[in-house]
C-alpha atoms as a PDB file:
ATOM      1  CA  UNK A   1       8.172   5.137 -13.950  1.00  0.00           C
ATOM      2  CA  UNK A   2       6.607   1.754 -12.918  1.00  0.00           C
ATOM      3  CA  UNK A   3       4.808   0.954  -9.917  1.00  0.00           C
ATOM      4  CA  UNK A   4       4.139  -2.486  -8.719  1.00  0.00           C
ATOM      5  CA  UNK A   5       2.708  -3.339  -4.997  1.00  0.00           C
ATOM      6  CA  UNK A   6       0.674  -5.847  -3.287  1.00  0.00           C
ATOM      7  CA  UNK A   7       0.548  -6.735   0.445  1.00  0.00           C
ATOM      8  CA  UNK A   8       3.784  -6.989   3.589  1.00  0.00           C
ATOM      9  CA  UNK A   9       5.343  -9.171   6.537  1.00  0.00           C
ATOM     10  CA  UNK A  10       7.148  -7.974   9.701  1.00  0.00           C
ATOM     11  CA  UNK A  11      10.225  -6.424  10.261  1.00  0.00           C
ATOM     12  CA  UNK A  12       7.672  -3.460   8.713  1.00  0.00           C
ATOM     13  CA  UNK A  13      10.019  -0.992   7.043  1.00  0.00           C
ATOM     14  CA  UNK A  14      10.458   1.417   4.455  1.00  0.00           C
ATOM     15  CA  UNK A  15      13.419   1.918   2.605  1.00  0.00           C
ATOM     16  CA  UNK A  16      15.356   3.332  -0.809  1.00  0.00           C
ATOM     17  CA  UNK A  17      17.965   2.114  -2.710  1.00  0.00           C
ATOM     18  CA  UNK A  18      19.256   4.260  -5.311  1.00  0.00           C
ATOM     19  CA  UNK A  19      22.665   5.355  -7.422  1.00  0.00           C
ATOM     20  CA  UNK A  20      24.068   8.590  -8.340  1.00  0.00           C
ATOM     21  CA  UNK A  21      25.615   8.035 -11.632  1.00  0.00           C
ATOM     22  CA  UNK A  22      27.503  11.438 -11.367  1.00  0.00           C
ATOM     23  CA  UNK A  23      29.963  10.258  -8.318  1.00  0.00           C
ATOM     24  CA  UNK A  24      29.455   6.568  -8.471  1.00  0.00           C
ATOM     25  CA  UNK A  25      27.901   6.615  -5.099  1.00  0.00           C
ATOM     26  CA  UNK A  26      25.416   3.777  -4.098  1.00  0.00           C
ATOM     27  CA  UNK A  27      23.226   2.866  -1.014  1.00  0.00           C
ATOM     28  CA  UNK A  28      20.000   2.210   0.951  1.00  0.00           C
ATOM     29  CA  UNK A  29      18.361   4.200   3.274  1.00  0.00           C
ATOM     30  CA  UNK A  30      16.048   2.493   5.870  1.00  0.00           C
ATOM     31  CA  UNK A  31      13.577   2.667   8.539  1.00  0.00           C
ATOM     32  CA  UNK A  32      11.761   0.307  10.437  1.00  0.00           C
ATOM     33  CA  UNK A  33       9.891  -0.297  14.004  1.00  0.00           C
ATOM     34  CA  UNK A  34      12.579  -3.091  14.719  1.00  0.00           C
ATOM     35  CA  UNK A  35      15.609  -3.265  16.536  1.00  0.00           C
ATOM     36  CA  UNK A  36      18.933  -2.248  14.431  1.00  0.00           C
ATOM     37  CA  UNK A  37      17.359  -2.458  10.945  1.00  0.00           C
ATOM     38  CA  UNK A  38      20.758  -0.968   9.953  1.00  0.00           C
ATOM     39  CA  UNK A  39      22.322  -4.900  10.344  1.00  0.00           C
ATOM     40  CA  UNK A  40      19.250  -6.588   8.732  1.00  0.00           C
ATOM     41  CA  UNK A  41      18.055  -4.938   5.429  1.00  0.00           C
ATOM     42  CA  UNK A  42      20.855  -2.960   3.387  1.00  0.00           C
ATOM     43  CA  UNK A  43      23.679  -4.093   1.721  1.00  0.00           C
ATOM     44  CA  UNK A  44      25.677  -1.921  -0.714  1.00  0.00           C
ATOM     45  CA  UNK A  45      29.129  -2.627  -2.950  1.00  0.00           C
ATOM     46  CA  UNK A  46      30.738  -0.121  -5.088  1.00  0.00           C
ATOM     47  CA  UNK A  47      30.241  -0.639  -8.923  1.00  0.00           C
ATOM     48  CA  UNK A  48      28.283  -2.779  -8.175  1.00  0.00           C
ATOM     49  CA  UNK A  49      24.991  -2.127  -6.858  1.00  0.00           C
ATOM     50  CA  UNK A  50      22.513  -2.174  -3.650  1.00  0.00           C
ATOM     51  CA  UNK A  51      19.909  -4.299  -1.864  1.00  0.00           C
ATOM     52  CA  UNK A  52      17.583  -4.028   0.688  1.00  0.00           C
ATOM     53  CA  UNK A  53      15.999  -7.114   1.566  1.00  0.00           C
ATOM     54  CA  UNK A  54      12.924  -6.845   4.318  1.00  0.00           C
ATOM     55  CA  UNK A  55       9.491  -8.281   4.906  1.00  0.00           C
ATOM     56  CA  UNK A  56      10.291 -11.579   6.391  1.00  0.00           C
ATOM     57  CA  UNK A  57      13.802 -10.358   5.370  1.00  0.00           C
ATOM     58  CA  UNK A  58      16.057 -13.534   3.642  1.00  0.00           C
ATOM     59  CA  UNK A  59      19.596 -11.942   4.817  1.00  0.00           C
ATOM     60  CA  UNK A  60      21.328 -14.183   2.071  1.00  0.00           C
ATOM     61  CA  UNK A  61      19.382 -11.899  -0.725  1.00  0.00           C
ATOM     62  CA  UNK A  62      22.159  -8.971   0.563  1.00  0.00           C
ATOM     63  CA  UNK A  63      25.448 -11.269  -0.478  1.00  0.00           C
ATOM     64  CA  UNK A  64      24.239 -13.132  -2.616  1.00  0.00           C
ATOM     65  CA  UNK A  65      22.576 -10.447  -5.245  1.00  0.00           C
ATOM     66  CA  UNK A  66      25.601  -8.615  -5.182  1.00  0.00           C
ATOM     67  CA  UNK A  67      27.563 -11.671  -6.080  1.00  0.00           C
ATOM     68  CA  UNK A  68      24.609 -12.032  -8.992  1.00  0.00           C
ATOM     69  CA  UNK A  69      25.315  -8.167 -10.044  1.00  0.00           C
ATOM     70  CA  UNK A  70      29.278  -8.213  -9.896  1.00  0.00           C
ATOM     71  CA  UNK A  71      28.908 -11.355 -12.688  1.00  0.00           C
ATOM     72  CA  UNK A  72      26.401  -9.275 -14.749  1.00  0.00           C
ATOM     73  CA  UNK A  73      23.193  -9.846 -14.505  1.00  0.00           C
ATOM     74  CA  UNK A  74      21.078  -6.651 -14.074  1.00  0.00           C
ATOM     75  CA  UNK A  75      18.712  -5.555 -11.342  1.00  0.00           C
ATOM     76  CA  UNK A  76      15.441  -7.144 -12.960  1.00  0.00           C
ATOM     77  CA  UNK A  77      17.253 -10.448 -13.638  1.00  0.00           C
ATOM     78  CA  UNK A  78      18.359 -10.206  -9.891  1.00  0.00           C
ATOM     79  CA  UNK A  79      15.465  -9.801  -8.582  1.00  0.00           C
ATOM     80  CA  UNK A  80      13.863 -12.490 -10.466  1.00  0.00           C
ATOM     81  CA  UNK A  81      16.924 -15.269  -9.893  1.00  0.00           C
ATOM     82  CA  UNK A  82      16.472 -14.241  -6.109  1.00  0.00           C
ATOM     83  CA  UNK A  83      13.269 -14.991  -5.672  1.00  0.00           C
ATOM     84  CA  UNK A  84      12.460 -17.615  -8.075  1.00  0.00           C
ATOM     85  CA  UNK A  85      14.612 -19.611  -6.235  1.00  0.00           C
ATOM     86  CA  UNK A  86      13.279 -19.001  -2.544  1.00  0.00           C
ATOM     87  CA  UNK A  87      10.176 -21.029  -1.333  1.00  0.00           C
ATOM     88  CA  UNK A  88       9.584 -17.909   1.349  1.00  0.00           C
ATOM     89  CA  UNK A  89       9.063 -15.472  -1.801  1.00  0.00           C
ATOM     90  CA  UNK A  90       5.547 -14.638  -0.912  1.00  0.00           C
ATOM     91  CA  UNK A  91       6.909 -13.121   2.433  1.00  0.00           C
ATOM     92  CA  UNK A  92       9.953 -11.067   0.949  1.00  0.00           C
ATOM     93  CA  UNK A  93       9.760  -7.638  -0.410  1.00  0.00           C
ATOM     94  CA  UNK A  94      13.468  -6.414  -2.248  1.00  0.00           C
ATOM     95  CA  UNK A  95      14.949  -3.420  -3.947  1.00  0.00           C
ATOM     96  CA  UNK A  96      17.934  -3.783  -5.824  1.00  0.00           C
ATOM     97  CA  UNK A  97      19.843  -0.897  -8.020  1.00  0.00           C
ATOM     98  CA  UNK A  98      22.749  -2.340 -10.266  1.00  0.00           C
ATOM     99  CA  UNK A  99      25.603   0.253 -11.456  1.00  0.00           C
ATOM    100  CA  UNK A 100      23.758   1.071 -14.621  1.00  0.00           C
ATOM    101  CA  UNK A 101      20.961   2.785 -12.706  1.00  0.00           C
ATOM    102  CA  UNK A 102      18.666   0.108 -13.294  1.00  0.00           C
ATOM    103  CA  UNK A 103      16.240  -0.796 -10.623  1.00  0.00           C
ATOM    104  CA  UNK A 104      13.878  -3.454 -10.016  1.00  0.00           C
ATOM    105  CA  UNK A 105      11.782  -4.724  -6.848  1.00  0.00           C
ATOM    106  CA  UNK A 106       9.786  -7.126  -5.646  1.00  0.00           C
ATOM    107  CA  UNK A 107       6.521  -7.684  -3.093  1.00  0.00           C
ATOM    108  CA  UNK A 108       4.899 -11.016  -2.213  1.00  0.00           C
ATOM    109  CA  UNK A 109       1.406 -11.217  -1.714  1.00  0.00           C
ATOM    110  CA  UNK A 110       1.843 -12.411   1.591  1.00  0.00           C
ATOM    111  CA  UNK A 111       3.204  -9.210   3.276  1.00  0.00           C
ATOM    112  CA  UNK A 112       0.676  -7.493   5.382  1.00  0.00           C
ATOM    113  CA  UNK A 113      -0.674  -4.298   4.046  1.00  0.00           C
ATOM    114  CA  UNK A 114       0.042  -1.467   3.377  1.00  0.00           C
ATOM    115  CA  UNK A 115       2.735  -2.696   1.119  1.00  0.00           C
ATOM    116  CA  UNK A 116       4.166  -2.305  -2.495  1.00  0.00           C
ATOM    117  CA  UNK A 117       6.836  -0.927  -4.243  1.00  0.00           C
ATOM    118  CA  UNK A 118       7.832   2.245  -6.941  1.00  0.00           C
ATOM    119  CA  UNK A 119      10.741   1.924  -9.342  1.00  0.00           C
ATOM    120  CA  UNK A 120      12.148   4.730 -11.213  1.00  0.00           C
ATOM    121  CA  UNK A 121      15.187   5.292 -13.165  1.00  0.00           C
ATOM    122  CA  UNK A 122      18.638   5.274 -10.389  1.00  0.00           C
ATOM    123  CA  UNK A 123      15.973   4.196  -7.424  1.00  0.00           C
ATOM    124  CA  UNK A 124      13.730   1.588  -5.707  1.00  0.00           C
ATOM    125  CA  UNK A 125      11.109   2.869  -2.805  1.00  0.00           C
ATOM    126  CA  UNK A 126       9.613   0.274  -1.101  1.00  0.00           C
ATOM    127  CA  UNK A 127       7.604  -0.647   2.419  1.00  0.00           C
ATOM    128  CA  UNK A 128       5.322  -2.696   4.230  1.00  0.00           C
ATOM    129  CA  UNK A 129       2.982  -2.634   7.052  1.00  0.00           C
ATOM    130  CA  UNK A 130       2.768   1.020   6.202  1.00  0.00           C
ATOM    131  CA  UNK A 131       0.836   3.695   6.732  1.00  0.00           C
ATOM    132  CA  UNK A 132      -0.769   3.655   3.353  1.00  0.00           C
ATOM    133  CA  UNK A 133       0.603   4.012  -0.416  1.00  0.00           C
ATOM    134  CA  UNK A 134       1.558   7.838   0.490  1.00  0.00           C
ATOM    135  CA  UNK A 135       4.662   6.846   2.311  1.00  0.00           C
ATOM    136  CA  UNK A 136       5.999   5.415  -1.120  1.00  0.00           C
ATOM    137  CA  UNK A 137       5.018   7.754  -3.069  1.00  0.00           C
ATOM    138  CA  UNK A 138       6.308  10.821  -0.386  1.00  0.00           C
ATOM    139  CA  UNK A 139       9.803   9.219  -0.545  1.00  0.00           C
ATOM    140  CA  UNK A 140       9.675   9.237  -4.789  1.00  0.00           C
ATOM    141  CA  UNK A 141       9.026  12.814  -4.913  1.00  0.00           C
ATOM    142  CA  UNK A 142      11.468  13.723  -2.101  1.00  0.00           C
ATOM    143  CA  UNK A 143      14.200  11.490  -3.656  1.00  0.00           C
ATOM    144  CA  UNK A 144      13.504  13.135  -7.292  1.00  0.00           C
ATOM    145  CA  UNK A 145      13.321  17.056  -6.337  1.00  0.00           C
ATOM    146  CA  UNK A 146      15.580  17.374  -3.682  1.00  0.00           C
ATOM    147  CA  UNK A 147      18.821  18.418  -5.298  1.00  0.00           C
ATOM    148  CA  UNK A 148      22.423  17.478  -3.581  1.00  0.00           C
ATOM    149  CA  UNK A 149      24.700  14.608  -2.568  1.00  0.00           C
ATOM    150  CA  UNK A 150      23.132  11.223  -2.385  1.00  0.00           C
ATOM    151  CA  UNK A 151      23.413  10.343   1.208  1.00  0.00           C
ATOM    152  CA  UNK A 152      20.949  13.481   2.010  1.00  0.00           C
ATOM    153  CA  UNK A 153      18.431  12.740  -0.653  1.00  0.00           C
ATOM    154  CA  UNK A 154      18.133   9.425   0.694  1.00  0.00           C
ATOM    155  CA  UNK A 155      17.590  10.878   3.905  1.00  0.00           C
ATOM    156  CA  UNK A 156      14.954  13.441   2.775  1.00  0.00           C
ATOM    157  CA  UNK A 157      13.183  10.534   1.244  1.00  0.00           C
ATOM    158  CA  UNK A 158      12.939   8.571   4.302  1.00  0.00           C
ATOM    159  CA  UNK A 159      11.623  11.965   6.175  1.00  0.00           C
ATOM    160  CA  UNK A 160       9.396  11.957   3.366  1.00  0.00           C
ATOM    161  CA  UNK A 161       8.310   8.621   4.126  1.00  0.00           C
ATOM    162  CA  UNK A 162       7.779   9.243   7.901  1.00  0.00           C
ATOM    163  CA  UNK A 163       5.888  12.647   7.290  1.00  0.00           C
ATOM    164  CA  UNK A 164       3.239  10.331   5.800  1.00  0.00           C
ATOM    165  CA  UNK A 165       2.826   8.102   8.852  1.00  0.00           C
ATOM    166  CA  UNK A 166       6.024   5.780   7.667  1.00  0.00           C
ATOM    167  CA  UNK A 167       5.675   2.366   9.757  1.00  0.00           C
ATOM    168  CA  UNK A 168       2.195   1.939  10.889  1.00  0.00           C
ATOM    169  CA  UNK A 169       3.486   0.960  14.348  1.00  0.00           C
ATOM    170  CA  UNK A 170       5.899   3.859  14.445  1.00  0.00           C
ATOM    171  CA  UNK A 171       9.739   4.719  14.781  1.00  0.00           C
ATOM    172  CA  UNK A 172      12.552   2.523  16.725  1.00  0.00           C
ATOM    173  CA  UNK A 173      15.554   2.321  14.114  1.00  0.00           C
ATOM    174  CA  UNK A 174      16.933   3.601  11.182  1.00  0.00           C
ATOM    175  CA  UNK A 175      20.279   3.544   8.591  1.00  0.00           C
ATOM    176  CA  UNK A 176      22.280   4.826   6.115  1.00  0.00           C
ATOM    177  CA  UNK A 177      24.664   2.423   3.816  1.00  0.00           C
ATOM    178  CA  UNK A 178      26.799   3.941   1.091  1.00  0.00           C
ATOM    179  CA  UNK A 179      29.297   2.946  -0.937  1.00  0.00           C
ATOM    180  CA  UNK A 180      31.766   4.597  -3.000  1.00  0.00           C
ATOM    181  CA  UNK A 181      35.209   3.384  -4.772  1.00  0.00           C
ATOM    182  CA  UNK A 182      38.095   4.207  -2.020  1.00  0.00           C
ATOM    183  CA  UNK A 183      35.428   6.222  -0.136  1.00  0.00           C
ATOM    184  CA  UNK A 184      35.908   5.013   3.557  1.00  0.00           C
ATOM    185  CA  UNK A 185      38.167   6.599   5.971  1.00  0.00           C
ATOM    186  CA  UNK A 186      41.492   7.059   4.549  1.00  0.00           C
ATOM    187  CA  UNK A 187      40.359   5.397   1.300  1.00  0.00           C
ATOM    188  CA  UNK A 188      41.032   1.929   1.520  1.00  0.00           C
ATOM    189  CA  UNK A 189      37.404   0.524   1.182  1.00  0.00           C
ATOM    190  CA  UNK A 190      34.266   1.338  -0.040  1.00  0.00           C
ATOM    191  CA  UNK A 191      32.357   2.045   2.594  1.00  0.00           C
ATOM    192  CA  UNK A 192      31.794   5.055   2.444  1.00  0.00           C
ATOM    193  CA  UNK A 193      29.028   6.256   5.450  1.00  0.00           C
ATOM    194  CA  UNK A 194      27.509   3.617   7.522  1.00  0.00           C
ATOM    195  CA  UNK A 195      25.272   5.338   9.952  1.00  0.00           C
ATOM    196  CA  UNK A 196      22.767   3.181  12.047  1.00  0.00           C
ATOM    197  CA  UNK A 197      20.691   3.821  15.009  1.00  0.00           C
ATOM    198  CA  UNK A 198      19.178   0.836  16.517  1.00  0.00           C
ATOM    199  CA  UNK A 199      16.675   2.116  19.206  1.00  0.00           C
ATOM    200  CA  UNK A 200      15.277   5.725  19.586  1.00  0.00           C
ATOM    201  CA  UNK A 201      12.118   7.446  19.662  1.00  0.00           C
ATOM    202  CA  UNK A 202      13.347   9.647  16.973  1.00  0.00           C
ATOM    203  CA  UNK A 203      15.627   7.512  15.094  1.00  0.00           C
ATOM    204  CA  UNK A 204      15.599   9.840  11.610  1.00  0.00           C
ATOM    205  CA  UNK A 205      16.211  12.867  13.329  1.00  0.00           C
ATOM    206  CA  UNK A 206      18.913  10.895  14.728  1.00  0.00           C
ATOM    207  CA  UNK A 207      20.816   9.532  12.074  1.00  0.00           C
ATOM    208  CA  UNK A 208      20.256  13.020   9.953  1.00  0.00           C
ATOM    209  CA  UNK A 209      22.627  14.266  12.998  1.00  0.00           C
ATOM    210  CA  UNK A 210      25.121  11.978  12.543  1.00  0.00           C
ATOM    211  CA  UNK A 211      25.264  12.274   9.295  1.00  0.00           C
ATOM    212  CA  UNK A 212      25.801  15.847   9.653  1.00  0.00           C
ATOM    213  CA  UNK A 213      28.506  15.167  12.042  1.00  0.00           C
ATOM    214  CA  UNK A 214      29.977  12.246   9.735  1.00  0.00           C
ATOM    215  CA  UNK A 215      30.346  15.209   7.303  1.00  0.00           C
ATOM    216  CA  UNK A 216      32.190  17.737   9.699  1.00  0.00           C
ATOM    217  CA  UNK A 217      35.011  14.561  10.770  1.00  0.00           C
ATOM    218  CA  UNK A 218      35.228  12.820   7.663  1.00  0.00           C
ATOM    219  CA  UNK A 219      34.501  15.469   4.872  1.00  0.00           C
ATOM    220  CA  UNK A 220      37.334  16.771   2.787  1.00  0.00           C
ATOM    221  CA  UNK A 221      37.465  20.899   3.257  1.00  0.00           C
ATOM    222  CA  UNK A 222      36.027  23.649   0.761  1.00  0.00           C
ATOM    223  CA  UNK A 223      38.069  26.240  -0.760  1.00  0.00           C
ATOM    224  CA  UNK A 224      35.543  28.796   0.347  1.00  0.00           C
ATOM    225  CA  UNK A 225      35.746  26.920   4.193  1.00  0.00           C
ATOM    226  CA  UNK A 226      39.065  27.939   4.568  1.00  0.00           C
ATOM    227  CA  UNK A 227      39.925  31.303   6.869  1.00  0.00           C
ATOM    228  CA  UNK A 228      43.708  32.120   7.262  1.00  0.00           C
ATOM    229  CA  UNK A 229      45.157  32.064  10.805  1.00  0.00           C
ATOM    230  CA  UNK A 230      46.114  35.452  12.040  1.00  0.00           C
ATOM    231  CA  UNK A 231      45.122  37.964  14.572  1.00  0.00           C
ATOM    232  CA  UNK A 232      42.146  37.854  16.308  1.00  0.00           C
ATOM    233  CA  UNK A 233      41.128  34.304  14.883  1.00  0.00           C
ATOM    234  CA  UNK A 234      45.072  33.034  16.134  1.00  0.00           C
ATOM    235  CA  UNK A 235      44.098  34.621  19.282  1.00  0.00           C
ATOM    236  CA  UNK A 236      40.293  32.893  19.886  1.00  0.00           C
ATOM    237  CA  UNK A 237      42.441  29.262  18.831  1.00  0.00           C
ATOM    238  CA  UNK A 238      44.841  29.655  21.633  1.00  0.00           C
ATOM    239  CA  UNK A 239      42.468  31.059  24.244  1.00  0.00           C
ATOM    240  CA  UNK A 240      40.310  27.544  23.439  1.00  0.00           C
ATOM    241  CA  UNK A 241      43.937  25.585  23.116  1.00  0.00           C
ATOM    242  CA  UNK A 242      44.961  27.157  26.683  1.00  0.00           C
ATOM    243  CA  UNK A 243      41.610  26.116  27.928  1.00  0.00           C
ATOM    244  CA  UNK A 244      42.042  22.539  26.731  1.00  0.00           C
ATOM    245  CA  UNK A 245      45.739  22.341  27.659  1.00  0.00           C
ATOM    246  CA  UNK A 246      47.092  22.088  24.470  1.00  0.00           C
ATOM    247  CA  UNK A 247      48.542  25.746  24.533  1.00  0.00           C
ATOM    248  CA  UNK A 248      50.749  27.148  26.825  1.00  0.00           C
ATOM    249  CA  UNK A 249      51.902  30.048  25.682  1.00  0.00           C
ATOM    250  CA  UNK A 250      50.615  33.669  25.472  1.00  0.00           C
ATOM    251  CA  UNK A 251      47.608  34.666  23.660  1.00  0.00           C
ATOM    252  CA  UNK A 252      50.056  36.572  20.756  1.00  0.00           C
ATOM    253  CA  UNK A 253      47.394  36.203  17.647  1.00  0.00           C
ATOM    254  CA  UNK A 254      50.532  34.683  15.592  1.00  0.00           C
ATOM    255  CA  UNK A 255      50.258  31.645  14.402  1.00  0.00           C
ATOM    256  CA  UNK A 256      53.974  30.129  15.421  1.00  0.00           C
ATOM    257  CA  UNK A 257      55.336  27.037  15.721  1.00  0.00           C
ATOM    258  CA  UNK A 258      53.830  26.120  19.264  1.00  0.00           C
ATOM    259  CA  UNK A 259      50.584  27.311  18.307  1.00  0.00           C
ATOM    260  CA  UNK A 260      50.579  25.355  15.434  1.00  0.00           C
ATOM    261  CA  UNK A 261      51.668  21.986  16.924  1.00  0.00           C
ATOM    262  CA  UNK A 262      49.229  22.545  19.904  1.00  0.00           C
ATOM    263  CA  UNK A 263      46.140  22.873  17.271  1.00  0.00           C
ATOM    264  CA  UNK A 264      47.740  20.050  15.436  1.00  0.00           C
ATOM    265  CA  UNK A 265      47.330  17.819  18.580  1.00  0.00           C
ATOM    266  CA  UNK A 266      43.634  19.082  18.715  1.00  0.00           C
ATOM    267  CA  UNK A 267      42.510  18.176  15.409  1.00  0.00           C
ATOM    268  CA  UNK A 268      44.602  14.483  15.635  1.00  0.00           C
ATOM    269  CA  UNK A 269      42.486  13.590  19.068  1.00  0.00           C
ATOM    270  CA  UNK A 270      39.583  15.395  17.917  1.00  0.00           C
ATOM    271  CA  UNK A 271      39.737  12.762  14.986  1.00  0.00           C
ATOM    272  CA  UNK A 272      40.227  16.066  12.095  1.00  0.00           C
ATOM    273  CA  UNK A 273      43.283  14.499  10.867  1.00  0.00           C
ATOM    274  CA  UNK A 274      41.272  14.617   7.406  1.00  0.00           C
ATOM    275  CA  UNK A 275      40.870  18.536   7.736  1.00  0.00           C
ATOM    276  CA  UNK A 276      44.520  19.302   9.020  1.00  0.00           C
ATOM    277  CA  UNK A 277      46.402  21.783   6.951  1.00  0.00           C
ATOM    278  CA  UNK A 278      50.319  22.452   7.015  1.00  0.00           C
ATOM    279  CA  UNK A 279      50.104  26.014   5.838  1.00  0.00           C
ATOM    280  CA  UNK A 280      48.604  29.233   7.517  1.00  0.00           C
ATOM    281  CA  UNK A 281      45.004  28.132   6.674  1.00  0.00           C
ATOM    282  CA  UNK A 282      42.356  26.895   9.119  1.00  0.00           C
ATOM    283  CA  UNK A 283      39.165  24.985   8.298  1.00  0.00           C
ATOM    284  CA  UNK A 284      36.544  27.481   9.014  1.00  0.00           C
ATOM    285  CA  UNK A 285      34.071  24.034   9.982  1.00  0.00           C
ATOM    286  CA  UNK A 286      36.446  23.068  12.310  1.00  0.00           C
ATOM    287  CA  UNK A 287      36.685  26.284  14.221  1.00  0.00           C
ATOM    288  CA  UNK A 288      33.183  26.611  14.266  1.00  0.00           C
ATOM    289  CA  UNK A 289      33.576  23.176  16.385  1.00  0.00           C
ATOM    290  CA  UNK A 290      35.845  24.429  18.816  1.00  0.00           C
ATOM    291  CA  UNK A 291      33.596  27.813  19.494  1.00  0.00           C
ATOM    292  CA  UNK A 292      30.683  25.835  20.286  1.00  0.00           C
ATOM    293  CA  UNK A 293      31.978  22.706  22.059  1.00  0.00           C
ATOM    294  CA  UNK A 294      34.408  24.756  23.687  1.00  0.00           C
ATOM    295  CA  UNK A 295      34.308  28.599  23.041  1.00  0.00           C
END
């Protein structure tokens, strides 16, 4: 692992960009007392790479190093094309993760302390105007030993992070940009979860909620999530569906035709249309949903 760090500039933040080689998914996680980090410092493209560009943040670093990936170049060379060529370099700090897993980062000497940078193999960690070199190194470990999906290690990272005092001025905003190939809603891009919330006094607890909830309307089902509809179950659906008005009919416990097109309608304007199921199964996440929101 290599460690580099000197000094950083306002917007203070702390962020990660990192790769899971395994599903091809790619992102940065941030935080930051400033308003909407989320449309400032990451930038993300499928097979391609990340960025997060901050400090005195140069927005054009986002487009224009994943134009510099997609042709080739690696992380390192990135890194070093970006900021050779900026006159503001001593104010920028950047982390950039190519497709490879290669990583490389950079902080100028002019960003107010605390501020540096880790690099490790998949990841970048870097901050400024920090509460000291711990908040780095807190979201290194984190990211390393906390097994899963990417979007939650990058999350337990920035909790890490923020468990060691984060941004010495404290919390406002914080985001979550993935990417993965047909990964959006309905597949057609590659954004996969963009989370942000701009201003909050608890802005990571925040966005770990939505991502949570991004799980429960956009996630695909388990196998084991899956409980068939009969009996007692068909009769706690249309007791909730009768209470809703989507169900009209009595409370039989067989799952027949109205019954099914009145949960249909549920799940399509409850925005489940990714969970739906034409058979006799139900997704067990789903119901959960409708026994607390409306059980």
């Amino acid at each position: 692992m290599k460690k580099l760090g000197l000094r950083a500039q306002k917007p203070s933040t702390f962020s990660i960009v990192a790769i899971d080689l395994k599903t091809g998914e790619i992102g940065v996680a941030v935080a930051s007392k400033f308003l909407a980090v989320g449309a400032v410092v990451p930038y993300a493209r499928a097979s391609v790479g990340a960025i997060a560009t901050q400090a005195w943040a140069n927005l054009s670093y986002g487009p224009r190093g994943l134009e510099l990936l997609s042709s080739g170049l690696s992380a390192e060379e990135v890194v070093e094309r970006l900021v050779r060529e900026d006159e503001g370099r001593d104010h920028r700090q950047l982390g950039v993760v190519d497709a490879q897993g290669r990583a490389a980062a950079w902080t100028g000497k002019q960003c107010y302390p605390w501020a540096g940078h880790i690099v490790g193999e998949g990841f970048a960690c870097q901050g400024n105007i920090l509460a000291g070199e711990s908040v780095v190194q807190a979201m290194v470990e984190a990211f390393v030993n906390t097994p899963g999906p990417l979007p939650e290690r990058l999350l337990e990272a920035l909790a890490a992070g923020q468990a060691q005092g984060g941004d010495s001025r404290g919390q406002q905003s914080a985001a979550l940009y993935v990417a993965k190939e047909k990964g959006s809603y309905g597949g057609y891009l590659d954004r996969y979860i963009d989370l942000r919330v701009d201003d909050h006094p608890a802005p990571l607890e925040e966005l770990r909620k939505l991502l949570r909830l991004h799980r429960l309307y956009f996630g695909t089902t388990a196998p084991g999530n899956l409980i068939r509809a009969e009996g007692n179950v068909v009769r706690e659906i249309q007791r909730i569906l009768t209470k809703l008005g989507y169900y009209r009919g009595e409370q039989t416990g067989v799952y027949d035709e109205a019954t099914k097109r009145a949960l249909k309608q549920f799940f399509d304007l409850e925005n489940f249309e990714e969970r739906w199921r034409d058979d006799d199964l139900v997704d067990r996440e789903v119901l959960n949903f409708m026994r607390e929101r409306y059980g």
